[in-house]
N, C-alpha and C. Protein backbone atom coordinates (compact mmCIF):
# COMPACT_ATOMS: atom_id res chain seq x y z
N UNK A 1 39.70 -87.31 -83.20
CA UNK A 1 40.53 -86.37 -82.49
C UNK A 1 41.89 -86.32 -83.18
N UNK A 2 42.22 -85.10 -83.56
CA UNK A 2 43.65 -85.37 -84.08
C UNK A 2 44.60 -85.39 -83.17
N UNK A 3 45.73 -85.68 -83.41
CA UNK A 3 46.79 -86.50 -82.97
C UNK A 3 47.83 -85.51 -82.10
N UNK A 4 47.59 -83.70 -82.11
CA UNK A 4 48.01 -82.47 -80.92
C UNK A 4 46.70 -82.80 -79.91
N UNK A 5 45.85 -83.07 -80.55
CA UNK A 5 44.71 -82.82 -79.46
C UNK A 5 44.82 -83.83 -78.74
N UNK A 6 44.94 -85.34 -79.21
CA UNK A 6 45.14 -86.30 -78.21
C UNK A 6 46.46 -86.23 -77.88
N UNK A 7 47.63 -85.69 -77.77
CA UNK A 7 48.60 -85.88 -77.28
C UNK A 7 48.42 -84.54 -76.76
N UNK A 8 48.27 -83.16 -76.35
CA UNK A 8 47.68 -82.40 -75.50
C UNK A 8 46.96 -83.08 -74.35
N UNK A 9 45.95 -83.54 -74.81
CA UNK A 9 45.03 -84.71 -73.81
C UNK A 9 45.79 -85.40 -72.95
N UNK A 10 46.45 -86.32 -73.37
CA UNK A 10 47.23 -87.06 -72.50
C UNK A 10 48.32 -86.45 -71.26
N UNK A 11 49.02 -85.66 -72.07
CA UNK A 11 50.16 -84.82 -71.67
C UNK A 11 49.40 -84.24 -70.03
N UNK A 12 48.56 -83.71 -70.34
CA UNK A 12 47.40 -82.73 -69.17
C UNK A 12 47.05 -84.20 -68.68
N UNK A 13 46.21 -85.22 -68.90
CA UNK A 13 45.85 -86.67 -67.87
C UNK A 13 47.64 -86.72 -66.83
N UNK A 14 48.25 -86.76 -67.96
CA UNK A 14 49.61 -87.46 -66.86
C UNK A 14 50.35 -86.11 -65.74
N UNK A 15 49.91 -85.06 -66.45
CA UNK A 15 50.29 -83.88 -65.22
C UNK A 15 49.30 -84.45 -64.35
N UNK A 16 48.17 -84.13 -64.54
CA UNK A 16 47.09 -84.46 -63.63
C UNK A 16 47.37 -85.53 -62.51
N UNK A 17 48.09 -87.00 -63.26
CA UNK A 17 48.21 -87.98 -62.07
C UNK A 17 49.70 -87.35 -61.13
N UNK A 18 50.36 -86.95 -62.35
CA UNK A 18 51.69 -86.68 -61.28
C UNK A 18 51.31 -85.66 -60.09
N UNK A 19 50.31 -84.69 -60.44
CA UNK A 19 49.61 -83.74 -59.29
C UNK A 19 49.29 -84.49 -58.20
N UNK A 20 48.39 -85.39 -58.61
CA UNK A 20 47.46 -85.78 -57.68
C UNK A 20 48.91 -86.88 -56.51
N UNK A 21 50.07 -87.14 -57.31
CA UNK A 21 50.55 -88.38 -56.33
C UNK A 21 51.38 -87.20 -55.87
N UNK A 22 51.60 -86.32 -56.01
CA UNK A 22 52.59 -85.04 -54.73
C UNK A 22 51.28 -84.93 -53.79
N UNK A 23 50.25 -85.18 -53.38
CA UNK A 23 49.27 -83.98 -52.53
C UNK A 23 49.77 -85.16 -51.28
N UNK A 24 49.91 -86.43 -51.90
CA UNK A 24 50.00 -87.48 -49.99
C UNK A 24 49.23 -87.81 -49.85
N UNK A 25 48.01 -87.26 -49.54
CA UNK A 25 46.33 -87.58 -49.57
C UNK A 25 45.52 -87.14 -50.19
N UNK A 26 44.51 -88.54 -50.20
CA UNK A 26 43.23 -87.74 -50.59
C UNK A 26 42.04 -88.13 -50.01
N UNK A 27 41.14 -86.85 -50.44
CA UNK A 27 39.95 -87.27 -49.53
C UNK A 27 39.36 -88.41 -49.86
N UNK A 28 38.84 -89.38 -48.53
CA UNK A 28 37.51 -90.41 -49.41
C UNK A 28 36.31 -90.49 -49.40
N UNK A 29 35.98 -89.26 -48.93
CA UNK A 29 34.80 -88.72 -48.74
C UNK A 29 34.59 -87.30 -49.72
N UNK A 30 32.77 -87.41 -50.09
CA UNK A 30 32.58 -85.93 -50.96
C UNK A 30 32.68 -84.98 -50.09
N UNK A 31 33.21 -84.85 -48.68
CA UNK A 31 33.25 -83.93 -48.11
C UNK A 31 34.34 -82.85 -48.70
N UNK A 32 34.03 -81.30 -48.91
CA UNK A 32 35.35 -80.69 -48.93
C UNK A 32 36.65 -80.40 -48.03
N UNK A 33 37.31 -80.26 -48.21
CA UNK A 33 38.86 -79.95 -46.99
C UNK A 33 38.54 -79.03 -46.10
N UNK A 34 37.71 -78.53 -45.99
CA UNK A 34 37.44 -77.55 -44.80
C UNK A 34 36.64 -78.78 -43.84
N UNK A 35 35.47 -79.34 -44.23
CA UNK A 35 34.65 -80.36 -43.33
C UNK A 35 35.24 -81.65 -43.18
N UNK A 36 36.84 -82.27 -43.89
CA UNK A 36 37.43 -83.17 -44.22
C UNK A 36 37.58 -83.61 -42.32
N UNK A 37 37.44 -85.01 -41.34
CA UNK A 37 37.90 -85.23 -40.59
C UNK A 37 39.08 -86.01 -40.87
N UNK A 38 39.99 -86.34 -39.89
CA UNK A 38 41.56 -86.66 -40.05
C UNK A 38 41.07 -88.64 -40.51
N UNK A 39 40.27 -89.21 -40.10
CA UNK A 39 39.89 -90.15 -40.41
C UNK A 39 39.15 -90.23 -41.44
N UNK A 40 38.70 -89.16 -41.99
CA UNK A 40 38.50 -89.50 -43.99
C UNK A 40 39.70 -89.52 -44.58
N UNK A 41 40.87 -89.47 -44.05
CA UNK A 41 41.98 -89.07 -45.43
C UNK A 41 42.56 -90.76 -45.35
N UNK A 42 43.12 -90.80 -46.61
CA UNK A 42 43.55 -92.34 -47.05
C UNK A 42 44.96 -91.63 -47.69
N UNK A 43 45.79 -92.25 -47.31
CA UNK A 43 47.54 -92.22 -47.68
C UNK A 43 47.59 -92.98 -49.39
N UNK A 44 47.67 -91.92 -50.55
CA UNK A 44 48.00 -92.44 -51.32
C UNK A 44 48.11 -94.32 -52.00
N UNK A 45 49.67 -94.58 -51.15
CA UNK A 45 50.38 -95.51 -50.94
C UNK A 45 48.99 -97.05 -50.63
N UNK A 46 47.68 -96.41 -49.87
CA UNK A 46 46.83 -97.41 -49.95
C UNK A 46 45.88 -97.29 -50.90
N UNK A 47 45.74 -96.57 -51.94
CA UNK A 47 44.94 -96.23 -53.11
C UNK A 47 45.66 -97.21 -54.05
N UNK A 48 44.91 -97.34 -55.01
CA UNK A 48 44.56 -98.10 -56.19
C UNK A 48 45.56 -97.07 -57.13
N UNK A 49 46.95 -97.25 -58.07
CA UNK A 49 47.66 -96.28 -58.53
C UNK A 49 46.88 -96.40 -60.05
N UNK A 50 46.88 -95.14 -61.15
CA UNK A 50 46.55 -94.91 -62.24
C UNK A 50 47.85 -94.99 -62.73
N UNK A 51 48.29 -95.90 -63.84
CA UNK A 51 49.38 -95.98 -63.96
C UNK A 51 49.07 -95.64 -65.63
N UNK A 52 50.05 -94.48 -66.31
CA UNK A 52 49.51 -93.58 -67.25
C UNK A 52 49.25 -95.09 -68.59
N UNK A 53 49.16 -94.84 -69.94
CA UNK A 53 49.14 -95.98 -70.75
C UNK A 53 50.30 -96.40 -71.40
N UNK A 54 49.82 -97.52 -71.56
CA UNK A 54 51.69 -98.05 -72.57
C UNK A 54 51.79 -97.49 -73.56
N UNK A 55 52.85 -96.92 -74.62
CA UNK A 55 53.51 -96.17 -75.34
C UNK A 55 53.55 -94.93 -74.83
N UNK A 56 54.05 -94.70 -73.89
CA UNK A 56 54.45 -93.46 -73.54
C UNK A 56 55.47 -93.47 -73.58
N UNK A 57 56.99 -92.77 -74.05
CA UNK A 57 58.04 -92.55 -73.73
C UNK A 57 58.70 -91.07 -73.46
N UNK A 58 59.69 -91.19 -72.35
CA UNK A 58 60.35 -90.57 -71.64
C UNK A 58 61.75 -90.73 -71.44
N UNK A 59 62.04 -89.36 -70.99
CA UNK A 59 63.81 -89.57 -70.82
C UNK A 59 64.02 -89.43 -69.19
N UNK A 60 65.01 -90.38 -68.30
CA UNK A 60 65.08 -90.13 -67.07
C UNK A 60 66.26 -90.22 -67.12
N UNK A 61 66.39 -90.05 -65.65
CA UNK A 61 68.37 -89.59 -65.20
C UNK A 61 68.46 -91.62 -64.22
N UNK A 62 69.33 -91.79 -65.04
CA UNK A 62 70.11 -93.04 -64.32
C UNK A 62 71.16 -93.04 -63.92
N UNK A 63 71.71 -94.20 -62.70
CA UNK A 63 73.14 -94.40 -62.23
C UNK A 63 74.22 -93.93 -63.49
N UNK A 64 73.24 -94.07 -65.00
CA UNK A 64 74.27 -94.56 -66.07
C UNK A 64 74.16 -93.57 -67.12
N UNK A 65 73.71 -92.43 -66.73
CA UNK A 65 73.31 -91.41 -67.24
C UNK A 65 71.92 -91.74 -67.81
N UNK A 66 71.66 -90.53 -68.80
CA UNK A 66 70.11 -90.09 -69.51
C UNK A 66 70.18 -91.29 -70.09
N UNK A 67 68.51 -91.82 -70.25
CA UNK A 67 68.08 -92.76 -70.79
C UNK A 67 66.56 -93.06 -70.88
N UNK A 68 66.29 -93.91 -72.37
CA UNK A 68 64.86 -93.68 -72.24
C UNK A 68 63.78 -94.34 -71.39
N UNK A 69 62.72 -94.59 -70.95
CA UNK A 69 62.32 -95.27 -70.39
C UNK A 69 60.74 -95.16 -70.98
N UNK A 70 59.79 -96.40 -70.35
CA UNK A 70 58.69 -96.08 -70.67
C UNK A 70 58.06 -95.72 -69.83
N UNK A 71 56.54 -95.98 -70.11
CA UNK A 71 55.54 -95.80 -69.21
C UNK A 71 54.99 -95.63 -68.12
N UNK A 72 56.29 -96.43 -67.47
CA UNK A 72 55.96 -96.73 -65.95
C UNK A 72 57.49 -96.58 -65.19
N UNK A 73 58.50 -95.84 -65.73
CA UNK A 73 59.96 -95.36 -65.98
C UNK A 73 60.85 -96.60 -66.08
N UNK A 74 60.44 -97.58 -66.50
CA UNK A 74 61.87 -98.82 -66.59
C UNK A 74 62.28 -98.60 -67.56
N UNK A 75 63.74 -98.91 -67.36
CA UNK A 75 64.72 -98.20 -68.90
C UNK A 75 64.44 -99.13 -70.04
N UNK A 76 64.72 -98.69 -71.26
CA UNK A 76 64.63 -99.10 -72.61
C UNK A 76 65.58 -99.42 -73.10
N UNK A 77 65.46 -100.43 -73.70
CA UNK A 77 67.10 -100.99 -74.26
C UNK A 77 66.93 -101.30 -76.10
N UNK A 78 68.72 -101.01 -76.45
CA UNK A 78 68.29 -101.51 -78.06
C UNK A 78 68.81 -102.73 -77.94
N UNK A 79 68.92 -103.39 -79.15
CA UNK A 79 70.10 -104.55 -79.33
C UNK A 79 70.66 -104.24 -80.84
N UNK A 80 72.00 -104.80 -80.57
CA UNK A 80 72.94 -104.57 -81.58
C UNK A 80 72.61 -105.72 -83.29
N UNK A 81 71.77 -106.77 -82.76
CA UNK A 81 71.34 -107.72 -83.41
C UNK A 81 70.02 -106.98 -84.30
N UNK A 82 69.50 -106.00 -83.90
CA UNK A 82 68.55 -105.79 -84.66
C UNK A 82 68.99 -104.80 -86.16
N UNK A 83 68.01 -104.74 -87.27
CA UNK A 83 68.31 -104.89 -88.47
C UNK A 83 67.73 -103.38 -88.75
N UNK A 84 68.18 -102.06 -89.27
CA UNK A 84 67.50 -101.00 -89.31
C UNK A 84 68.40 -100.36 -90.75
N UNK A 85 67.10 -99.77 -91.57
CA UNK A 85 67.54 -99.79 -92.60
C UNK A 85 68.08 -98.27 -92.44
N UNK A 86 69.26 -98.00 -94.31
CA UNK A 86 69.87 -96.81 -93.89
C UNK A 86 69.18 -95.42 -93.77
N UNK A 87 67.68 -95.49 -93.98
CA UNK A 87 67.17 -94.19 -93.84
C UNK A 87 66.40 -94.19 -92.32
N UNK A 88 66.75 -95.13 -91.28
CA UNK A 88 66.08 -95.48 -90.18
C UNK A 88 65.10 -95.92 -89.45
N UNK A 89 64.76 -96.63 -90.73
CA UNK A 89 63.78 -97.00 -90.12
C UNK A 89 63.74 -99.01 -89.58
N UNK A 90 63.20 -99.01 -89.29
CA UNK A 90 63.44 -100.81 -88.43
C UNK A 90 63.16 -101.44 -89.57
N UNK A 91 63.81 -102.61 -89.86
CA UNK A 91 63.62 -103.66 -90.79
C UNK A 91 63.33 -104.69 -89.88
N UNK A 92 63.24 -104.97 -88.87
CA UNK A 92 63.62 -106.44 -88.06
C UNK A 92 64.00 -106.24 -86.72
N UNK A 93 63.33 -107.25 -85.73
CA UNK A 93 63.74 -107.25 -84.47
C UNK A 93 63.81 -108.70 -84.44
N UNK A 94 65.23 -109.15 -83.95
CA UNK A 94 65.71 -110.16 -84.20
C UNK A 94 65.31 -110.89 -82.26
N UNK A 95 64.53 -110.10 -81.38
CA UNK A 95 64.49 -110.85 -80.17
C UNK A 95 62.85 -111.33 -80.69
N UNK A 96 62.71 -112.87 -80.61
CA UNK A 96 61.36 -113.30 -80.74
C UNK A 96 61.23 -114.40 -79.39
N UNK A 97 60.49 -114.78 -79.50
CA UNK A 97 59.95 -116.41 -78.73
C UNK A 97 60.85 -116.08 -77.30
N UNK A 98 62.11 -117.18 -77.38
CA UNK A 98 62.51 -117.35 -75.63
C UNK A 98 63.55 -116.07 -75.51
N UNK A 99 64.17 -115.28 -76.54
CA UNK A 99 64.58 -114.08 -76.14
C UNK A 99 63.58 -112.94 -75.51
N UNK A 100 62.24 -112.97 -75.96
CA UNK A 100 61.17 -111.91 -75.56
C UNK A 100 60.30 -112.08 -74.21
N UNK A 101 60.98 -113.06 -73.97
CA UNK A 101 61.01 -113.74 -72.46
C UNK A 101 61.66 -112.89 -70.95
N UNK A 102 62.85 -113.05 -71.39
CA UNK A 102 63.71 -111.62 -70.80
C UNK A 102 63.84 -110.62 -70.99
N UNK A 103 63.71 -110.02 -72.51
CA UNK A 103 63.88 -108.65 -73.34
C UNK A 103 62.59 -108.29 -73.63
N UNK A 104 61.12 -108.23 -73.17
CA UNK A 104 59.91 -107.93 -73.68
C UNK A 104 59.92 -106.62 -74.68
N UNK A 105 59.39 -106.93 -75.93
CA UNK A 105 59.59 -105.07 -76.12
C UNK A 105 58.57 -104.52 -75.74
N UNK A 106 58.94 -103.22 -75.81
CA UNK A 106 58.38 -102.14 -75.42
C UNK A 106 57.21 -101.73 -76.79
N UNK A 107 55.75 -101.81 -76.51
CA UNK A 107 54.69 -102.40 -76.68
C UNK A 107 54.00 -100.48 -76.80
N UNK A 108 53.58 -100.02 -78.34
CA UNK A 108 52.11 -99.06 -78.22
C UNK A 108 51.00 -99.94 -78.50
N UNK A 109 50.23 -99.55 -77.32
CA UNK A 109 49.30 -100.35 -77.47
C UNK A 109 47.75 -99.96 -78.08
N UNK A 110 47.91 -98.13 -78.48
CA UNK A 110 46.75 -98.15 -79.12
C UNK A 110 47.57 -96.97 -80.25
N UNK A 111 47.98 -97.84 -81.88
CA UNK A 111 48.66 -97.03 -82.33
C UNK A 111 50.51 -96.52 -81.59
N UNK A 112 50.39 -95.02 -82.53
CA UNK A 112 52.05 -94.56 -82.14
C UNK A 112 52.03 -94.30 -80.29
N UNK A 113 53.21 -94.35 -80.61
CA UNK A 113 54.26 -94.08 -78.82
C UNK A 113 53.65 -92.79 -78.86
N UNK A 114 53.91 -91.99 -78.11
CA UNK A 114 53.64 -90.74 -77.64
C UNK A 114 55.12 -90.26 -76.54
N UNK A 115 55.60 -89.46 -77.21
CA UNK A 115 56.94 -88.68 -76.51
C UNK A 115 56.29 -87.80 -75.45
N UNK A 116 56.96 -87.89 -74.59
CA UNK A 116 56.75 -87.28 -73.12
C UNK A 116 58.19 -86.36 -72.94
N UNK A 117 58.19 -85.06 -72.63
CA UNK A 117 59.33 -84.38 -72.97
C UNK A 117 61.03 -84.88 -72.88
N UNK A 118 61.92 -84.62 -73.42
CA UNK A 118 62.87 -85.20 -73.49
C UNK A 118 63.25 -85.64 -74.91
N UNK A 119 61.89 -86.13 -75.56
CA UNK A 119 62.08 -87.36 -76.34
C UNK A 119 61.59 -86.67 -77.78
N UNK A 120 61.78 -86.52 -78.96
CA UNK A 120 61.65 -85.88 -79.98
C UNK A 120 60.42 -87.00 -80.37
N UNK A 121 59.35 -86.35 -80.75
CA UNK A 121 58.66 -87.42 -81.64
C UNK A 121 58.66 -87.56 -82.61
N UNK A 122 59.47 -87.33 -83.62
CA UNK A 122 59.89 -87.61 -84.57
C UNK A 122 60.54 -88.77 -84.43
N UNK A 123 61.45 -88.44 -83.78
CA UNK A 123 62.27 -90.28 -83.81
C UNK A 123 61.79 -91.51 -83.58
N UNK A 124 59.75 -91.34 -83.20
CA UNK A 124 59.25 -92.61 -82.33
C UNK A 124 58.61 -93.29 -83.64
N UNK A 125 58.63 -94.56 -83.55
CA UNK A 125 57.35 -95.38 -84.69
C UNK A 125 57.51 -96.64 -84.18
N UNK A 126 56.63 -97.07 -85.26
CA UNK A 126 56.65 -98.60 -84.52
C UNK A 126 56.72 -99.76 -85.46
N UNK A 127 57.44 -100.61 -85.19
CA UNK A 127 57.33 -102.06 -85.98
C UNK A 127 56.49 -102.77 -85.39
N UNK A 128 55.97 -103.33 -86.74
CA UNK A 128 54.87 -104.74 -86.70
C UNK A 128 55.33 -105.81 -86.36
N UNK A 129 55.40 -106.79 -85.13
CA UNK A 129 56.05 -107.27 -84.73
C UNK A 129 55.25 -108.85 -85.67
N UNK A 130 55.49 -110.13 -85.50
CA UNK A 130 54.91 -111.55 -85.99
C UNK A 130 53.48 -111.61 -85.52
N UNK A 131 53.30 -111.16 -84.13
CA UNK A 131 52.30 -111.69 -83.42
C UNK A 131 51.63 -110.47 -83.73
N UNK A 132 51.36 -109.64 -84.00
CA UNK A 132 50.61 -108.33 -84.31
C UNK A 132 50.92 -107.27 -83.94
N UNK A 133 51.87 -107.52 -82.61
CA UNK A 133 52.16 -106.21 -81.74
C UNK A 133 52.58 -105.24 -82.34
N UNK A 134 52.59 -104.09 -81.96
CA UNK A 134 53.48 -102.99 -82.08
C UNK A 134 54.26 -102.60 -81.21
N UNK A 135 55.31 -103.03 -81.88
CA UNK A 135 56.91 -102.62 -81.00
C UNK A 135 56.98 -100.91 -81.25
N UNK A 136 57.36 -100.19 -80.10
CA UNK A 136 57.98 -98.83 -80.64
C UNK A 136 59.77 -98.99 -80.62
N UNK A 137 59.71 -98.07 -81.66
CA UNK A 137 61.43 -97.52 -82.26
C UNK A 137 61.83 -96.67 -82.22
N UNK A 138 62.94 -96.53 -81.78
CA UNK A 138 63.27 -94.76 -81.34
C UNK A 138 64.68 -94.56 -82.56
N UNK A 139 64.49 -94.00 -83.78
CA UNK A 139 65.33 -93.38 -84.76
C UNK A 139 65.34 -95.14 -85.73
N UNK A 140 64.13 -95.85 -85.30
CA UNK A 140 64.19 -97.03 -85.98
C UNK A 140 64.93 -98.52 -85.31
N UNK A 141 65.13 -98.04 -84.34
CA UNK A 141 65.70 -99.07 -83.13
C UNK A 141 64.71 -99.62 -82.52
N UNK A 142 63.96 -100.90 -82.36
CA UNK A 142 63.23 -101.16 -81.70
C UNK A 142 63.26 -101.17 -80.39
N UNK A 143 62.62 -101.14 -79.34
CA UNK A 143 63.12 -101.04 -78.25
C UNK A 143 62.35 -102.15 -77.28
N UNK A 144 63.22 -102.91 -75.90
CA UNK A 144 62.60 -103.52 -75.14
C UNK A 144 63.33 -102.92 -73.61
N UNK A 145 62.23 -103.76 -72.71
CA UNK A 145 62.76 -103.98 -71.42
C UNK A 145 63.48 -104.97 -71.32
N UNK A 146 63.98 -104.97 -69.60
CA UNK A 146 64.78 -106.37 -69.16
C UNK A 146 64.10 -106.54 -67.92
N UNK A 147 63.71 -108.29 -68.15
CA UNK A 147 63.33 -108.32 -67.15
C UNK A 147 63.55 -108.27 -65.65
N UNK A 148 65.08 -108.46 -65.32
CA UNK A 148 65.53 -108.14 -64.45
C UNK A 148 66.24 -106.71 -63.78
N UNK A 149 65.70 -105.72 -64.70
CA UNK A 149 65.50 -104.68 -63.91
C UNK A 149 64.17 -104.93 -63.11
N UNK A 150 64.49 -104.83 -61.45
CA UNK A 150 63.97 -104.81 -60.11
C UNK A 150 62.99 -103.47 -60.28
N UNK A 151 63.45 -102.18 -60.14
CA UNK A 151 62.36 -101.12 -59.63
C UNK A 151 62.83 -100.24 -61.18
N UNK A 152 61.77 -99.57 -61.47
CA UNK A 152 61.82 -98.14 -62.29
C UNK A 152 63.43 -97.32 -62.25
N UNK A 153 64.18 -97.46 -63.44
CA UNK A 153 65.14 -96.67 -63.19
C UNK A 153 66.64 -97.18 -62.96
N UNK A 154 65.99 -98.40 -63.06
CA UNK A 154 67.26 -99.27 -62.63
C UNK A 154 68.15 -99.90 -64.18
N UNK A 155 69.22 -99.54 -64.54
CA UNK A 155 69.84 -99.87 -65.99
C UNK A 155 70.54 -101.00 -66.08
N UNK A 156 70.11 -102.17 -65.14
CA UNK A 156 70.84 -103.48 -64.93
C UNK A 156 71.31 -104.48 -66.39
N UNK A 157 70.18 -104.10 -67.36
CA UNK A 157 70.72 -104.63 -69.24
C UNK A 157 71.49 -104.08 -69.49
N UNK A 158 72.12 -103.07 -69.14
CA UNK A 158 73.13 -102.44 -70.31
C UNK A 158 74.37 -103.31 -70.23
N UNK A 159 74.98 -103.71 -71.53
CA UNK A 159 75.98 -104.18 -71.81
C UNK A 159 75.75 -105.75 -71.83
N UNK A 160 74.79 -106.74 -71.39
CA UNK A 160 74.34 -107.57 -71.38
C UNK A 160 74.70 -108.35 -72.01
N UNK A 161 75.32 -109.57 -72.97
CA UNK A 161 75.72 -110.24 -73.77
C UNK A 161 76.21 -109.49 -74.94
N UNK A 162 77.42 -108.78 -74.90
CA UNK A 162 77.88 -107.44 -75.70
C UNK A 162 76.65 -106.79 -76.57
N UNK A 163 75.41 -107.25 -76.24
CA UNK A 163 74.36 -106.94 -77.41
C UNK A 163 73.61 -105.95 -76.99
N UNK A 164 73.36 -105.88 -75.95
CA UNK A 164 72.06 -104.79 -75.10
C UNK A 164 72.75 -103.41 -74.60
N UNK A 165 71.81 -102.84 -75.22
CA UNK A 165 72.45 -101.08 -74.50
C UNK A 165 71.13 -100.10 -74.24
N UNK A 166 71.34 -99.43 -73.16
CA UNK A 166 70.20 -98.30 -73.24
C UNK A 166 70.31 -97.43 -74.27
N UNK A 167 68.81 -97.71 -74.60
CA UNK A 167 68.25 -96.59 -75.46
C UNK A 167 68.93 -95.16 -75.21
N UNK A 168 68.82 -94.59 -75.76
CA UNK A 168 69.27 -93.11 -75.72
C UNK A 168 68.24 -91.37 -76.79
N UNK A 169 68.68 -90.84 -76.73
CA UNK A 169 67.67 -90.26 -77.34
C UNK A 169 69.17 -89.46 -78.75
């Protein structure tokens, strides 16, 4: 499959889930909505969530303005410690072992990131991390989470040991 067609693909899967989590309910029965009784419907909130795949990136609105986030919307952070050469691309991500503890990066896990609007895909790739992973990079910045961002959306790393800043696009 080439690489519009699977990112077409995806793009349409993740409308699809965002559809399906506006309706509130759904049926749990093959019955249709006309024969639906009020005791077949199940509240979302007790369903099993499809949560889209890792390397997805996105741009959301924070306390702290625009910023990137992944998969599941927790913000993305760079660090000032990391090593990116002058045509942009990543030489080095200097968070390993007990730094990747708190700072996990931000992980494609089958192949490239995939930009979700906002986000130019051009600017996405990925470094080969020690352990095999693939880190994604946005303009060659590797990027991670923090673990102490609490819920989706929340920009609690920024500024962090003068080193950590949200990603940006």
């Amino acid at each position: 499959m080439s690489f519009l067609r699977r990112k077409r693909w995806v793009l349409a899967a993740v409308a699809c889930v965002g559809l399906l989590g506006l309706g509130g309910v759904v049926l749990s029965s093959g019955e249709g909505p006309a024969k639906a009784k009020p005791e077949t419907l199940v509240p979302l909130a007790q369903q099993s969530p499809v949560a889209p795949p890792a390397g997805m990136v996105a741009l959301i609105n924070t306390p702290k303005g625009k910023a990137v986030a992944d998969h599941q919307g927790y913000v993305l952070y760079t660090s000032k410690k990391d090593r990116v050469s002058k045509d942009g691309k990543a030489v080095s991500s200097s968070c390993d072992a007990t730094c990747a503890k708190t700072w996990p990066p931000a992980l494609a896990e089958s192949g490239m990131p995939i930009a979700l609007p906002g986000i130019d895909p051009r600017a996405l790739g990925v470094l080969v991390r020690p352990d095999g992973g693939k880190q994604i990079t946005l303009n060659g910045h590797p990027l991670y989470r923090y673990i102490n961002d609490a819920r989706p959306g929340q920009p609690s790393g920024d500024g962090v040991e003068g080193i950590w800043q949200i990603a940006r696009p």
